[in-house]
PDB file of N, CA and C in Angstrom:
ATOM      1  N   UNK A   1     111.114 118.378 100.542  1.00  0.00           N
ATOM      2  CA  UNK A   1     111.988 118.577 101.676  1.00  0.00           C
ATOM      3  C   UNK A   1     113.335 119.130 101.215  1.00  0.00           C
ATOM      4  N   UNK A   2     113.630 118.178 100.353  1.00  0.00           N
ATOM      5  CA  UNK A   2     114.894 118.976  99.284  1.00  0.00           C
ATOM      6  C   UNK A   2     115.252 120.653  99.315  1.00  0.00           C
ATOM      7  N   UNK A   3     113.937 121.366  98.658  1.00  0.00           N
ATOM      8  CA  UNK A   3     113.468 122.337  98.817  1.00  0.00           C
ATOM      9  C   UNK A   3     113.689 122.855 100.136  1.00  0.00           C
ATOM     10  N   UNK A   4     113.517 122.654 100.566  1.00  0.00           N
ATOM     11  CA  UNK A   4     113.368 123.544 102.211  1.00  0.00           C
ATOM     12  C   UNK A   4     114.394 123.433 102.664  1.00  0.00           C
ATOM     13  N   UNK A   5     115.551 122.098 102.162  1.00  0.00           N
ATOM     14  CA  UNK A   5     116.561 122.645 103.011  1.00  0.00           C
ATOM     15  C   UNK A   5     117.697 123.465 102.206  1.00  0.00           C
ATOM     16  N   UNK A   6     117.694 123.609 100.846  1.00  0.00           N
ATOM     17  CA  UNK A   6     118.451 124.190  99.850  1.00  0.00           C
ATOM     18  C   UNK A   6     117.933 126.085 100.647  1.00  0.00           C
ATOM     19  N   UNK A   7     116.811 126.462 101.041  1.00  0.00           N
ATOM     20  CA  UNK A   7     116.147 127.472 101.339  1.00  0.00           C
ATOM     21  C   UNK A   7     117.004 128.105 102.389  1.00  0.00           C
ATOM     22  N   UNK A   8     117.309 126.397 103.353  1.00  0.00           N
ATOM     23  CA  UNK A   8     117.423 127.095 104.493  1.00  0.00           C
ATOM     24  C   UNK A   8     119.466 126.990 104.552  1.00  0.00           C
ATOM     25  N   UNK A   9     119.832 126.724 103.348  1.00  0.00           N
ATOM     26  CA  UNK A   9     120.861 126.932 103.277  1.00  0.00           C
ATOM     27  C   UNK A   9     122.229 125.693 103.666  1.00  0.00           C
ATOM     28  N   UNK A  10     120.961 124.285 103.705  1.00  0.00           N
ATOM     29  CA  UNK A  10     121.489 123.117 103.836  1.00  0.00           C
ATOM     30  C   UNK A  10     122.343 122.636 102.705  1.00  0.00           C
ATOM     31  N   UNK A  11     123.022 121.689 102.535  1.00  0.00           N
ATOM     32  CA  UNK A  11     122.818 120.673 101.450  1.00  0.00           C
ATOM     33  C   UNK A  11     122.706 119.367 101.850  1.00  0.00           C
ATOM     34  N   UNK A  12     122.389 118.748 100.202  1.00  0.00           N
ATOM     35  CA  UNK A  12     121.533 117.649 100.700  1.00  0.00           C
ATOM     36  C   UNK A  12     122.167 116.656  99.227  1.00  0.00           C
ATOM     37  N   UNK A  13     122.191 115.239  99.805  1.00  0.00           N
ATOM     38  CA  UNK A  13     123.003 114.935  98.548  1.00  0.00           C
ATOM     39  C   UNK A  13     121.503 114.481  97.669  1.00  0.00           C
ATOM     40  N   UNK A  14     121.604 113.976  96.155  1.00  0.00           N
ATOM     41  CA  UNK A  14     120.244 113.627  95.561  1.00  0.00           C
ATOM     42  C   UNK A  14     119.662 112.966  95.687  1.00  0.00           C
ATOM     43  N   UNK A  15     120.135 111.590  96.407  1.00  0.00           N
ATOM     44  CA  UNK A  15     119.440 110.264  96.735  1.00  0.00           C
ATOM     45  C   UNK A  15     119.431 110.281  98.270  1.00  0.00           C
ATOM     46  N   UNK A  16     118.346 109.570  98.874  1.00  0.00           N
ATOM     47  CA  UNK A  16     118.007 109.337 100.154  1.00  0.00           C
ATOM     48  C   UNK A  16     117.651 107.706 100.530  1.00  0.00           C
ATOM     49  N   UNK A  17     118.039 107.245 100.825  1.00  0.00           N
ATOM     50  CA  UNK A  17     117.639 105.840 101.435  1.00  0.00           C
ATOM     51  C   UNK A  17     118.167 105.295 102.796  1.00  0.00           C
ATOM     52  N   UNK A  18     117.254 104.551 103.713  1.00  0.00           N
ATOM     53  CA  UNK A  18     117.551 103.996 104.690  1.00  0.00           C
ATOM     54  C   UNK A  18     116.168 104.261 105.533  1.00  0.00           C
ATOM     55  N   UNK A  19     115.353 105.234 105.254  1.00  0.00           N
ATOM     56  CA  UNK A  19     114.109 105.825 106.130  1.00  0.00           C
ATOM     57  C   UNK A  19     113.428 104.103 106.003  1.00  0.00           C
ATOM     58  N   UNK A  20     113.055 103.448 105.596  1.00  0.00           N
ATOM     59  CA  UNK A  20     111.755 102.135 105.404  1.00  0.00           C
ATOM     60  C   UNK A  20     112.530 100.913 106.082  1.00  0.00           C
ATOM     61  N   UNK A  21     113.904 101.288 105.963  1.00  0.00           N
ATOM     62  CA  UNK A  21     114.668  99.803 106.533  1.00  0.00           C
ATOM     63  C   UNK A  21     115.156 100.345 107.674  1.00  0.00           C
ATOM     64  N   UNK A  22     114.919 101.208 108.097  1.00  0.00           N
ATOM     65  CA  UNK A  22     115.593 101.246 109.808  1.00  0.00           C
ATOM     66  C   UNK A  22     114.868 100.603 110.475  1.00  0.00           C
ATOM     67  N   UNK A  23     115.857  99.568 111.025  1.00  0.00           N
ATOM     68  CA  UNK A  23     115.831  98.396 112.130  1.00  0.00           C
ATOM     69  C   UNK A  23     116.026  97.443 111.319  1.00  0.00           C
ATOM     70  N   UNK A  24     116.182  97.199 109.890  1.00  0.00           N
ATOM     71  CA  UNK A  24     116.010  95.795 109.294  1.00  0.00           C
ATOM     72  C   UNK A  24     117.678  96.190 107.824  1.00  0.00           C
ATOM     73  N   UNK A  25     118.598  97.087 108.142  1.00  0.00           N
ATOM     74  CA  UNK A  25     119.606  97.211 107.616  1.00  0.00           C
ATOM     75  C   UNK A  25     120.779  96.316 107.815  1.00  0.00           C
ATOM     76  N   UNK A  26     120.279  95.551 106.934  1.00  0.00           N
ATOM     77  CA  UNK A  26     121.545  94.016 107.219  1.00  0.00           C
ATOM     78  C   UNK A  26     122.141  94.104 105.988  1.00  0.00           C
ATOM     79  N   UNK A  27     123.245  93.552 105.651  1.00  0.00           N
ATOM     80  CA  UNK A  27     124.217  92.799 104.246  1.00  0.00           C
ATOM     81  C   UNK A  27     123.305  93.110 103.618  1.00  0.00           C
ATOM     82  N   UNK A  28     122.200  92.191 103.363  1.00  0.00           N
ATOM     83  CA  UNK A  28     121.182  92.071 102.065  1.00  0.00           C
ATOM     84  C   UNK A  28     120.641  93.089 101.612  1.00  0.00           C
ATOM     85  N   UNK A  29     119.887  93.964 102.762  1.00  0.00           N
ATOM     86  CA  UNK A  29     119.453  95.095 102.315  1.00  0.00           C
ATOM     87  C   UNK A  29     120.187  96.074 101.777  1.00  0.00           C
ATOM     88  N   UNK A  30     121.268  96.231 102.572  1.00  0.00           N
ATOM     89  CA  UNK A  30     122.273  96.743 102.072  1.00  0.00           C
ATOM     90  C   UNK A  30     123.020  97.089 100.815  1.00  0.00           C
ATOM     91  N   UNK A  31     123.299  95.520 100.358  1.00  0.00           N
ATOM     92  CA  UNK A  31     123.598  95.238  98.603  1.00  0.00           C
ATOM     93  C   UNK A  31     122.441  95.655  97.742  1.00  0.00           C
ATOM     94  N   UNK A  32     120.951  95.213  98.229  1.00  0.00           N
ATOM     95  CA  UNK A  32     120.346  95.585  97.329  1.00  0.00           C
ATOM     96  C   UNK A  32     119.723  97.473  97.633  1.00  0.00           C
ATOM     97  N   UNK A  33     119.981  97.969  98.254  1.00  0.00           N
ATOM     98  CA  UNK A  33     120.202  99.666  97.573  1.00  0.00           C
ATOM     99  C   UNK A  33     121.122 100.073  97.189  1.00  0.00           C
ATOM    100  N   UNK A  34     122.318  99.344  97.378  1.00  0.00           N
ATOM    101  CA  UNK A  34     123.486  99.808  96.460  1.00  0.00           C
ATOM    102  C   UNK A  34     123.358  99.334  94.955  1.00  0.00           C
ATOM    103  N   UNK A  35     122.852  98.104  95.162  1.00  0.00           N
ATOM    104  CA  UNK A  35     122.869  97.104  93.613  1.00  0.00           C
ATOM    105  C   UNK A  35     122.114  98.506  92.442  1.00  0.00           C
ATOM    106  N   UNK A  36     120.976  98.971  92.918  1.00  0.00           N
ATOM    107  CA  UNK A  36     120.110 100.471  92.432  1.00  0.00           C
ATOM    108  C   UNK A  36     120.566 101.708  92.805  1.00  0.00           C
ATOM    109  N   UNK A  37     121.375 101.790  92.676  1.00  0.00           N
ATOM    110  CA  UNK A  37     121.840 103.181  93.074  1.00  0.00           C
ATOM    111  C   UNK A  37     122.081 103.814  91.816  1.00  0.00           C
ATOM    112  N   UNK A  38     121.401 105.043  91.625  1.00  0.00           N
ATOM    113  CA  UNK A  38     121.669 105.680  90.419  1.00  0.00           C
ATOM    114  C   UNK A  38     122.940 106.684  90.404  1.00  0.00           C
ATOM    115  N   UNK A  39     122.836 107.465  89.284  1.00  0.00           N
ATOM    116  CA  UNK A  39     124.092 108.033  88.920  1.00  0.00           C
ATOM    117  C   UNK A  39     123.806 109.380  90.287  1.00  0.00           C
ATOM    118  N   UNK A  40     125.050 109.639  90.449  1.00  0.00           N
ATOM    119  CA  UNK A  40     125.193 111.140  91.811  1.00  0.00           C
ATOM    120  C   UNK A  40     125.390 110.607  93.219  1.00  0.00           C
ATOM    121  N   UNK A  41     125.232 111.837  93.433  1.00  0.00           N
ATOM    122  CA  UNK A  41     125.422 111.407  95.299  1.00  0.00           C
ATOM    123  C   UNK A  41     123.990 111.073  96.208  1.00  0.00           C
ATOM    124  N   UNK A  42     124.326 109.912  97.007  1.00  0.00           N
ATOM    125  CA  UNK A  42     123.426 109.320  97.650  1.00  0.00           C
ATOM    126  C   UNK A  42     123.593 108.909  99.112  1.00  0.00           C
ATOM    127  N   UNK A  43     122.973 109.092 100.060  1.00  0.00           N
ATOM    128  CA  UNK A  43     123.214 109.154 101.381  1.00  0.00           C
ATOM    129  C   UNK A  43     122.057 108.142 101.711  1.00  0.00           C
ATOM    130  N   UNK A  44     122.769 106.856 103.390  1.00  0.00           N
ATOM    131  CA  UNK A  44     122.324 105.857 103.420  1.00  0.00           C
ATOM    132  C   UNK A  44     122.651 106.333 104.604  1.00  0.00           C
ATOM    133  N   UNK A  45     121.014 106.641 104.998  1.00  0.00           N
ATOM    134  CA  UNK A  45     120.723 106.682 106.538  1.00  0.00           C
ATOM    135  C   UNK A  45     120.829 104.957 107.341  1.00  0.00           C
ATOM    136  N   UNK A  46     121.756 105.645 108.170  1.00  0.00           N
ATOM    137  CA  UNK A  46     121.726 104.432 109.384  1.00  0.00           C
ATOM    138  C   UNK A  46     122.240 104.637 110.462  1.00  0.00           C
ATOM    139  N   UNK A  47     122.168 103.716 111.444  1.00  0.00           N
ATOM    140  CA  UNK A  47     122.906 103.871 113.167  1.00  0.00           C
ATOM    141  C   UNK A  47     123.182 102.397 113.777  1.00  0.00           C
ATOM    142  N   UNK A  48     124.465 102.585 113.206  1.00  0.00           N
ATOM    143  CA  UNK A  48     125.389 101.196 113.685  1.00  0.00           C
ATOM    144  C   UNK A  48     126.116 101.508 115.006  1.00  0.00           C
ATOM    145  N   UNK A  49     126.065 100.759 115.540  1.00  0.00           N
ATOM    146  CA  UNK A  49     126.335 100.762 116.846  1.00  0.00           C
ATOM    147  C   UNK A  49     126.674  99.550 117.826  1.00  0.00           C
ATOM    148  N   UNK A  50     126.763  99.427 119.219  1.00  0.00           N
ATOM    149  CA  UNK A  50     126.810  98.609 119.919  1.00  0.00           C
ATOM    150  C   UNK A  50     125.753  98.316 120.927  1.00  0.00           C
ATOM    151  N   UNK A  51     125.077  97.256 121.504  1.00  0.00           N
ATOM    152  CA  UNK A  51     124.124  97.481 122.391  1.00  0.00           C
ATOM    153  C   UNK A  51     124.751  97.420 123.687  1.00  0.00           C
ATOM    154  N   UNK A  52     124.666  98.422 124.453  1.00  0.00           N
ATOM    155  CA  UNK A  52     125.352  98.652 125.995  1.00  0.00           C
ATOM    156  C   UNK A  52     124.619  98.979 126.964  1.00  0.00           C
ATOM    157  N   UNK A  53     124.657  99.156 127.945  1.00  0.00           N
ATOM    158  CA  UNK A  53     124.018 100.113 129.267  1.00  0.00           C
ATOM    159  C   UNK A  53     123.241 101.245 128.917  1.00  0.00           C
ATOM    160  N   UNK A  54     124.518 101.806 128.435  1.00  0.00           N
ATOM    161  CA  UNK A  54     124.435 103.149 127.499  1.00  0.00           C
ATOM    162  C   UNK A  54     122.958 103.813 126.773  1.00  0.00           C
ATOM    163  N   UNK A  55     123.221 102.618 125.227  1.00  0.00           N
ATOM    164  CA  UNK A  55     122.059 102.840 124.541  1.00  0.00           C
ATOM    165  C   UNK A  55     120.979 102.165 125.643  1.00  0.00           C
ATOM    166  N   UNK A  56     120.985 101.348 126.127  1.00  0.00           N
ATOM    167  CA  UNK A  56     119.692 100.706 126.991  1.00  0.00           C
ATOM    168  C   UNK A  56     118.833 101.770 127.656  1.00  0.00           C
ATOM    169  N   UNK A  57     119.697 102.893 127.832  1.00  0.00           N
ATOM    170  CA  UNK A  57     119.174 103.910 128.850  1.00  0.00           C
ATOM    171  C   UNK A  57     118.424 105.023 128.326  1.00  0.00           C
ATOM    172  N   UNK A  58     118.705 105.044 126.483  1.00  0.00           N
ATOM    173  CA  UNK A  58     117.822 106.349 125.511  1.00  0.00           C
ATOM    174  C   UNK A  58     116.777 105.891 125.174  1.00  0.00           C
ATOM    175  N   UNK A  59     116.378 104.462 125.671  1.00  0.00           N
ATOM    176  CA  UNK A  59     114.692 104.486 125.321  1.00  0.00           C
ATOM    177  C   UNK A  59     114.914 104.128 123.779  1.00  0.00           C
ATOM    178  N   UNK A  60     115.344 104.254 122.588  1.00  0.00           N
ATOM    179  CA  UNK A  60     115.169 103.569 121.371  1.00  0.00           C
ATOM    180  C   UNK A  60     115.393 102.318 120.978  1.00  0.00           C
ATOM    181  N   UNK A  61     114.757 101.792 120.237  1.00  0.00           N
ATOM    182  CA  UNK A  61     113.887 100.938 119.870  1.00  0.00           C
ATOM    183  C   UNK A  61     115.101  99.697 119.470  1.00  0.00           C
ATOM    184  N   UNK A  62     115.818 100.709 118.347  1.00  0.00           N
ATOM    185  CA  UNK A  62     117.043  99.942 118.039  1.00  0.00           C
ATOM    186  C   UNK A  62     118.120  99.411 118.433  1.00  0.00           C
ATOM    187  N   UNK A  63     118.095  98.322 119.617  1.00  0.00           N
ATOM    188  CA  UNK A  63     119.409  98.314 120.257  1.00  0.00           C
ATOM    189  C   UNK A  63     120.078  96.950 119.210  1.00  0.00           C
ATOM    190  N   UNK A  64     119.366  96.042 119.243  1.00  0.00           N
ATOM    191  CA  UNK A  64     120.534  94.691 118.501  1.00  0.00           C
ATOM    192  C   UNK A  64     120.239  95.573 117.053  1.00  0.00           C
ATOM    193  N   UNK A  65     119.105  95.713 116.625  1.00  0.00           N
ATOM    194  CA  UNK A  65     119.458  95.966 115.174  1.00  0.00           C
ATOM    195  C   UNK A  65     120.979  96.869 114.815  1.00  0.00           C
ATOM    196  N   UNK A  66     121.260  97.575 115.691  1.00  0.00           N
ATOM    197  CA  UNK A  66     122.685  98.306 115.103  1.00  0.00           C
ATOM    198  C   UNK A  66     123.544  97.569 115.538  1.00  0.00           C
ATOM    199  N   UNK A  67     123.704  96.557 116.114  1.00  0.00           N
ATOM    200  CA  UNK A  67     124.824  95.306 115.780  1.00  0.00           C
ATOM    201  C   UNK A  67     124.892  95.104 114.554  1.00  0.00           C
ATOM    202  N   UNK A  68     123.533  94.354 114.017  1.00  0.00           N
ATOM    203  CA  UNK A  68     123.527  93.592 112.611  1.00  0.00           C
ATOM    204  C   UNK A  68     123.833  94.855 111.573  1.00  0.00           C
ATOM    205  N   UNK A  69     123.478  96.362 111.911  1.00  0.00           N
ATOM    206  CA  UNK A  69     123.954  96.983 110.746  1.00  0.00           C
ATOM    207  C   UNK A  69     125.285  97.160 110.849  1.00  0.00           C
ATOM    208  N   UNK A  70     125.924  97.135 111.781  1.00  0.00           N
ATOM    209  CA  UNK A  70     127.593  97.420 112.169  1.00  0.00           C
ATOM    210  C   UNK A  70     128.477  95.571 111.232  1.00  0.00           C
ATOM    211  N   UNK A  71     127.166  94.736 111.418  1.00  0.00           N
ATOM    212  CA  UNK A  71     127.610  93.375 110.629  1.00  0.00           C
ATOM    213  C   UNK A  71     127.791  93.685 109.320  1.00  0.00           C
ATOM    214  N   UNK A  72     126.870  94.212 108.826  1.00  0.00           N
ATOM    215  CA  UNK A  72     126.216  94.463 107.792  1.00  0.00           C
ATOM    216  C   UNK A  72     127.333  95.452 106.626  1.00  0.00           C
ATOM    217  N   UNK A  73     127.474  96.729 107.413  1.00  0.00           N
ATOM    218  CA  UNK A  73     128.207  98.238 107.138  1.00  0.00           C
ATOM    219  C   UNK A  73     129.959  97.134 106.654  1.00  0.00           C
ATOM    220  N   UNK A  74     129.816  96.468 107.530  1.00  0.00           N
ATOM    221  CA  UNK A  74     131.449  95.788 107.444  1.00  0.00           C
ATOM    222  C   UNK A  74     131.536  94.634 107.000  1.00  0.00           C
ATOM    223  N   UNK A  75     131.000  93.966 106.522  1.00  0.00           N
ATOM    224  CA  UNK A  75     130.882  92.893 105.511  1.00  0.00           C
ATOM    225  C   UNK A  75     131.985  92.410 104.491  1.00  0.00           C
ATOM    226  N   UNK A  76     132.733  91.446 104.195  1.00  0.00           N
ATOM    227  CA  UNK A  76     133.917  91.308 103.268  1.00  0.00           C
ATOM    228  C   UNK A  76     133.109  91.633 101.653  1.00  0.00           C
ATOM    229  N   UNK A  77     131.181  91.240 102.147  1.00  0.00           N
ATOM    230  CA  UNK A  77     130.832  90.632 101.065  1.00  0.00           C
ATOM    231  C   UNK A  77     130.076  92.572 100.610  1.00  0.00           C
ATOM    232  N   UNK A  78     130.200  93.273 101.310  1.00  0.00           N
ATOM    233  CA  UNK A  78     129.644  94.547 100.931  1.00  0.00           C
ATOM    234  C   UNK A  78     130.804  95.037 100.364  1.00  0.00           C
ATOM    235  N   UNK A  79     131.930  95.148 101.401  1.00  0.00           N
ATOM    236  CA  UNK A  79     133.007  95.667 100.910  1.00  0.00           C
ATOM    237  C   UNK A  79     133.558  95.630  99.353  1.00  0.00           C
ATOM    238  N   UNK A  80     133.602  94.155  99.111  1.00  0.00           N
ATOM    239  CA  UNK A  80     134.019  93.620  97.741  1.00  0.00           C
ATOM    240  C   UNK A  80     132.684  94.397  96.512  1.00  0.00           C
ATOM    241  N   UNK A  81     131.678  93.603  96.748  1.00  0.00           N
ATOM    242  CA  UNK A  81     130.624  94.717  96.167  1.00  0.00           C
ATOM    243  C   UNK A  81     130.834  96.141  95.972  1.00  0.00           C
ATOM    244  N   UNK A  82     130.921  97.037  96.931  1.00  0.00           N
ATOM    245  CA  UNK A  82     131.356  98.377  96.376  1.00  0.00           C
ATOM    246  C   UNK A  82     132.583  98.700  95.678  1.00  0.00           C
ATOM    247  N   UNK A  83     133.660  97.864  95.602  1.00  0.00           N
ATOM    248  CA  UNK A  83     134.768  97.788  94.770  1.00  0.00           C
ATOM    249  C   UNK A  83     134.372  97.397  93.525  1.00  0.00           C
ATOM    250  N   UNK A  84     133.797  96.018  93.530  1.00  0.00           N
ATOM    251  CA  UNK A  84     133.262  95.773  92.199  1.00  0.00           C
ATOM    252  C   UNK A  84     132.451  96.998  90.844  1.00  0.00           C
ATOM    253  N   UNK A  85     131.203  97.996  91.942  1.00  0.00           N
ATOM    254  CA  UNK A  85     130.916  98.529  91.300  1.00  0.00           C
ATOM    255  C   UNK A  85     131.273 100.423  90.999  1.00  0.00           C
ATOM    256  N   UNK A  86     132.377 100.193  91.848  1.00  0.00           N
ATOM    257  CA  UNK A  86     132.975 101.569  91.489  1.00  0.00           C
ATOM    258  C   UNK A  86     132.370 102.084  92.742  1.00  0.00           C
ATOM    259  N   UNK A  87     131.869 102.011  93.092  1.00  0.00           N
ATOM    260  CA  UNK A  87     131.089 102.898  94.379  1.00  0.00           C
ATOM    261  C   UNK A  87     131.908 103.925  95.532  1.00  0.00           C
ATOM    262  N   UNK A  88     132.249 104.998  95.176  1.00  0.00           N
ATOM    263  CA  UNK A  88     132.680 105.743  96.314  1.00  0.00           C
ATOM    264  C   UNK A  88     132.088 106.332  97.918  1.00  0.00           C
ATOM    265  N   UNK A  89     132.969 105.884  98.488  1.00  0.00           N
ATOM    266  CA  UNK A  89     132.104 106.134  99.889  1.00  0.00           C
ATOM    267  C   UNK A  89     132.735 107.405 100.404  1.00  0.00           C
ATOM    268  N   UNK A  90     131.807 108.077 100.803  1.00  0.00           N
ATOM    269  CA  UNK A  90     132.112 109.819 101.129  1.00  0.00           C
ATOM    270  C   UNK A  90     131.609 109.594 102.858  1.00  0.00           C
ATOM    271  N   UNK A  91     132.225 110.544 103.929  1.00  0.00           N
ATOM    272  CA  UNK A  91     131.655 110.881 104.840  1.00  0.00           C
ATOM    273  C   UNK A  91     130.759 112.557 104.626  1.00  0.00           C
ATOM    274  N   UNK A  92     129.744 113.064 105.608  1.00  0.00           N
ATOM    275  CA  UNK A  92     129.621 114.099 105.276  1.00  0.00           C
ATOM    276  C   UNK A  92     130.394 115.248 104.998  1.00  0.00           C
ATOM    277  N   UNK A  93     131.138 115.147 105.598  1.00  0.00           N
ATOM    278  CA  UNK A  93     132.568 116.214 105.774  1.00  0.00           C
ATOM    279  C   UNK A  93     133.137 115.847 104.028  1.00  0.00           C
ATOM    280  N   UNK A  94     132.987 115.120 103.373  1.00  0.00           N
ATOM    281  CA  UNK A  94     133.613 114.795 102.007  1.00  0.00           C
ATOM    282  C   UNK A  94     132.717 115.334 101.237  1.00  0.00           C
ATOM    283  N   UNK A  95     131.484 114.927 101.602  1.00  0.00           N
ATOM    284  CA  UNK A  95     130.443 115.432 100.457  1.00  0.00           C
ATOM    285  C   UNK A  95     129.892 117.125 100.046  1.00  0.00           C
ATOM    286  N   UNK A  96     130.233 117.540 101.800  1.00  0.00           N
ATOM    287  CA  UNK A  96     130.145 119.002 101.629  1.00  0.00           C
ATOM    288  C   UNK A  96     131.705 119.836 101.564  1.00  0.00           C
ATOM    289  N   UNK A  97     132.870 119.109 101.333  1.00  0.00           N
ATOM    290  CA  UNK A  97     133.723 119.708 100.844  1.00  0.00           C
ATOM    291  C   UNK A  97     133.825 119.271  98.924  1.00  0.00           C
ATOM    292  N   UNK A  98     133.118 118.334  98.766  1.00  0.00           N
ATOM    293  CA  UNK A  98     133.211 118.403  97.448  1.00  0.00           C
ATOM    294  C   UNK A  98     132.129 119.046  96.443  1.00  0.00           C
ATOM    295  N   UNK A  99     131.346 119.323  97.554  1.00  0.00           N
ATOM    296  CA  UNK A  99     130.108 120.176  96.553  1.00  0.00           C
ATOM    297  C   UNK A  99     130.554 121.544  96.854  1.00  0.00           C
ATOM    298  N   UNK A 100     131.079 122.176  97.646  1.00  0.00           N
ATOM    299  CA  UNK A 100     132.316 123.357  97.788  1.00  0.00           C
ATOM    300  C   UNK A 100     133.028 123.529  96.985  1.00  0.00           C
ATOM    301  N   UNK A 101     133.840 122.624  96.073  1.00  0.00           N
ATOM    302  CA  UNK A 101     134.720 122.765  95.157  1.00  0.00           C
ATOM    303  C   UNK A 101     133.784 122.755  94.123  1.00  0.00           C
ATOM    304  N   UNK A 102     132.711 122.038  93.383  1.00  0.00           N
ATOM    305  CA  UNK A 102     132.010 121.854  92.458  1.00  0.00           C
ATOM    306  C   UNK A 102     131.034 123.437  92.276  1.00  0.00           C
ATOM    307  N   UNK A 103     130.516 124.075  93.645  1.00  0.00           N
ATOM    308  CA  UNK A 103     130.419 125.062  93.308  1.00  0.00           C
ATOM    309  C   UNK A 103     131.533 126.121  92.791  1.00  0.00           C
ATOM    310  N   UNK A 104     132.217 126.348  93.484  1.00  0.00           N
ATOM    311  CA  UNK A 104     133.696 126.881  93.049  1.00  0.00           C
ATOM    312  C   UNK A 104     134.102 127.111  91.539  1.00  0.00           C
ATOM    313  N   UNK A 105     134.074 125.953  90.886  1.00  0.00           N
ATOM    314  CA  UNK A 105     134.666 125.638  89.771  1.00  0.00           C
ATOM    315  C   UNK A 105     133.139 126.353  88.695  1.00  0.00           C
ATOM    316  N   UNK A 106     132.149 126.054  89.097  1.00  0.00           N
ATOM    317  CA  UNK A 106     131.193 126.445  88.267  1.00  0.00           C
ATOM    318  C   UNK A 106     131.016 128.152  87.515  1.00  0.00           C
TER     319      UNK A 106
END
């Protein structure tokens, strides 16, 4: 997939996780894909949110689970964890301005 989107002129950071735990992205799970996170950039699919009217009305599946990941995402005990291990948190807008400069410089 990588492939196809480098083709189609995407980028894509090297690591992917969150596809097997959507609906079940709490604290725990959480720490433990960060606890493995290898060296580079890595993107942690999720959809934290609130359950409202709103979402009630798109038909998906996930309405409390994106409470517990919004618990989860904001945690004293995640937070401290990614300090502990150096862990930088990028939005997309960061990751594709810094692979902009990294091409650049090359």
């Amino acid at each position: 997939f990588r492939k196809r989107l480098a083709q189609a002129g995407l980028l894509s950071p090297a690591h992917f996780y969150g596809m097997s735990e959507t609906g079940f992205l709490d604290a725990r799970a959480i720490r433990q894909i960060l606890r493995y996170l290898p060296p580079g950039t890595s993107e942690l699919m999720c959809h934290p949110g609130y359950r409202d009217v709103e979402l009630e009305k798109t038909g998906t599946r996930l309405l409390s689970q994106r409470e517990i990941e919004i618990e989860g995402l904001t945690a004293a005990s995640i937070k401290n964890f990614v300090v502990s291990r150096g862990i930088q948190l990028w939005n997309y807008k960061d990751f594709v301005e810094m692979t902009q400069r990294t091409y650049m410089a090359a």
